[in-house]
C-alpha atoms as a PDB file:
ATOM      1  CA  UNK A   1     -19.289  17.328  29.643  1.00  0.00           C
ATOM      2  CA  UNK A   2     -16.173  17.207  29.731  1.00  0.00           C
ATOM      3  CA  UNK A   3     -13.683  20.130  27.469  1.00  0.00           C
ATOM      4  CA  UNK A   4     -11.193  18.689  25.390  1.00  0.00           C
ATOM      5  CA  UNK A   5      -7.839  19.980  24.453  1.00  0.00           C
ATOM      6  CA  UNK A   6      -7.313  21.800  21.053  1.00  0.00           C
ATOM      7  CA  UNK A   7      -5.052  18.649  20.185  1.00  0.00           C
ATOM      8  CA  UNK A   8      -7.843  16.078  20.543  1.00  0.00           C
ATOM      9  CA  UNK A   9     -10.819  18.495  18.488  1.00  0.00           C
ATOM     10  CA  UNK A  10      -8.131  18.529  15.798  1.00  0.00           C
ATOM     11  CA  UNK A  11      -7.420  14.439  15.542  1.00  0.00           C
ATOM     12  CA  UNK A  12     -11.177  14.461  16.287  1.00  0.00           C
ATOM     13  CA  UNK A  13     -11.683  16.584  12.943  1.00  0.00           C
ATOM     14  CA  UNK A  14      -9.214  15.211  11.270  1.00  0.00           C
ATOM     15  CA  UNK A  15     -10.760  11.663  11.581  1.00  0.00           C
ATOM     16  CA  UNK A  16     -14.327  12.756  10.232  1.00  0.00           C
ATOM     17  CA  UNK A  17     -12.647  14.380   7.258  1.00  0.00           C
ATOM     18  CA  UNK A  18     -10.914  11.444   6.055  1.00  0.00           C
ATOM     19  CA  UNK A  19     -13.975   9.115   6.495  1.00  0.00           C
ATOM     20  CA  UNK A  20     -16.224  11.167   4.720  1.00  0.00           C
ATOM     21  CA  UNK A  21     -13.453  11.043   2.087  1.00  0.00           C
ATOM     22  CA  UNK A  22     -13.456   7.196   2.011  1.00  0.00           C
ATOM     23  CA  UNK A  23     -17.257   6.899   1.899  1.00  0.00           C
ATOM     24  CA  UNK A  24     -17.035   9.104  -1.029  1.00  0.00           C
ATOM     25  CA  UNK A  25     -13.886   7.192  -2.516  1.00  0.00           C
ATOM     26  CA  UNK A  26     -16.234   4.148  -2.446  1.00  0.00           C
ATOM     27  CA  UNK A  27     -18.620   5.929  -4.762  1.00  0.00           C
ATOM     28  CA  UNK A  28     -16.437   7.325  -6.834  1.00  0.00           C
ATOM     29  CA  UNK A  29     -14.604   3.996  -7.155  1.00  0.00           C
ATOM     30  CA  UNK A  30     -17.533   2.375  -8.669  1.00  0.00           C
ATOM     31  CA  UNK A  31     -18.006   4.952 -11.603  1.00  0.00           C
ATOM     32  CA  UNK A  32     -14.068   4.779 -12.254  1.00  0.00           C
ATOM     33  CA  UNK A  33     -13.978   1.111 -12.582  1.00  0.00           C
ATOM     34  CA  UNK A  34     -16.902   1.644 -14.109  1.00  0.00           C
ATOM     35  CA  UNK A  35     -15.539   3.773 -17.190  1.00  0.00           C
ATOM     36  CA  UNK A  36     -11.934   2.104 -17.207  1.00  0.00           C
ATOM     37  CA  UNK A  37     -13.485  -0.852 -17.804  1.00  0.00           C
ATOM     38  CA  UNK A  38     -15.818   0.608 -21.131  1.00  0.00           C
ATOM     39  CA  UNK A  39     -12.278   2.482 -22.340  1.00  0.00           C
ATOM     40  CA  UNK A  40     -10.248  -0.229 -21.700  1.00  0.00           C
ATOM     41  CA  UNK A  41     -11.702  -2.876 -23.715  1.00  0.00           C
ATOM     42  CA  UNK A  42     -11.304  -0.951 -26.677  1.00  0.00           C
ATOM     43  CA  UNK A  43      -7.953  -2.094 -26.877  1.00  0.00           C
ATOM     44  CA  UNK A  44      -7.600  -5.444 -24.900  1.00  0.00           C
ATOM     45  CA  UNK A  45      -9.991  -8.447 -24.334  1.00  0.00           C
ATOM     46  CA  UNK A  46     -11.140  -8.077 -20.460  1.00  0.00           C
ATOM     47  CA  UNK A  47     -13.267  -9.701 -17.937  1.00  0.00           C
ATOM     48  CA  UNK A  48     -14.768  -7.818 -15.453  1.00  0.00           C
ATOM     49  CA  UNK A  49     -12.687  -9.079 -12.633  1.00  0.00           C
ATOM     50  CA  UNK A  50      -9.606  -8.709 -14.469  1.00  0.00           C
ATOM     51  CA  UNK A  51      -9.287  -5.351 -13.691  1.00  0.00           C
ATOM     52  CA  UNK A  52      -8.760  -3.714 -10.489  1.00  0.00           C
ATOM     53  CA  UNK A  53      -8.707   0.261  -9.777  1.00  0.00           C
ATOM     54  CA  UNK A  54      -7.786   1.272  -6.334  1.00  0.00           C
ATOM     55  CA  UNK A  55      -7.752   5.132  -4.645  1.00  0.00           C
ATOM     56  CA  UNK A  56      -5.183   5.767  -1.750  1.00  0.00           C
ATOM     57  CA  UNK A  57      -5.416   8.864   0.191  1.00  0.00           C
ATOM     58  CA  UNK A  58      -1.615  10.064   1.467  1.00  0.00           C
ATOM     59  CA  UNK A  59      -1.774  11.037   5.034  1.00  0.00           C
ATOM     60  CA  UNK A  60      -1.515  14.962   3.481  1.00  0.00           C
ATOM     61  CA  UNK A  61      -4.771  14.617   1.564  1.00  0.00           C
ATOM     62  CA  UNK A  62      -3.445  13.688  -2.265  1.00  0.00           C
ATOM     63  CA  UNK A  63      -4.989  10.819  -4.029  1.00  0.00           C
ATOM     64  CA  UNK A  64      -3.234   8.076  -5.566  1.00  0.00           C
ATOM     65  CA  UNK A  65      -5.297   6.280  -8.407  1.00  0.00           C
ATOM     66  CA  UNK A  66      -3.887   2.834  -9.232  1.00  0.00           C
ATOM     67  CA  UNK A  67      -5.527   0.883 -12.328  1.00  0.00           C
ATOM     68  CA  UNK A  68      -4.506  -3.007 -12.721  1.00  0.00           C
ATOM     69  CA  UNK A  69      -5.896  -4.488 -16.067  1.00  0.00           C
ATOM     70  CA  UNK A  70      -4.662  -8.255 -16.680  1.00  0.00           C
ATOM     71  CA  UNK A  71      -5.387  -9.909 -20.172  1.00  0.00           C
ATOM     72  CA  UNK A  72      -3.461 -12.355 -22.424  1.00  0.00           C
ATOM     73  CA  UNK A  73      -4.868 -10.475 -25.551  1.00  0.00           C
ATOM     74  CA  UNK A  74      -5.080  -7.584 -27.259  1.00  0.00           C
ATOM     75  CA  UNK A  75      -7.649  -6.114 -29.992  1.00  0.00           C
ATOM     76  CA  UNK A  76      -5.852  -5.993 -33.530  1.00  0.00           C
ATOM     77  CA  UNK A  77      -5.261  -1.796 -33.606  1.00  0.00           C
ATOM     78  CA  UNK A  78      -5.834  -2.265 -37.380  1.00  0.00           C
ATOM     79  CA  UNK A  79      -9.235  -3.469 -37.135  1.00  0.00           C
ATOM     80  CA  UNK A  80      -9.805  -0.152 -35.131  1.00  0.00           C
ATOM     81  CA  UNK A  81      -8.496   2.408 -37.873  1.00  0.00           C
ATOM     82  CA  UNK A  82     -10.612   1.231 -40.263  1.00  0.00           C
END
């Protein structure tokens, strides 16, 4: 077998990091929607595919959480204080 240079273990390594962050991303994606979803409708009348959440990883590691919730109407905030 063949030895590889110490610039190919480390793209090799870097590459199984970052998809064993995506598969757990995926996972993790499901409980956030999950939760946004319950929270969110609190406040504002939603449908299940009107809201999006989305994870990017930067190419340094940090996670960017984006949440996209679409409705036409809100819940009264009075009817919630009382």
């Amino acid at each position: 077998m063949p030895v590889k240079n110490n610039g190919q273990v480390k793209q090799r390594l870097k590459k199984v990091v970052m998809e064993d962050k995506v598969s757990a991303i995926e996972s993790m994606l499901r409980v956030l929607k999950s939760e946004q979803y319950r929270l969110l409708t609190n406040y504002m009348y939603l449908g299940a595919d009107d809201l999006k959440v989305y994870i990017d990883i930067t190419e340094n590691g940090e996670y960017i959480l984006t949440v996209k919730a679409v409705t036409d109407r809100l819940i009264d905030i009075g009817r919630m204080l009382v």
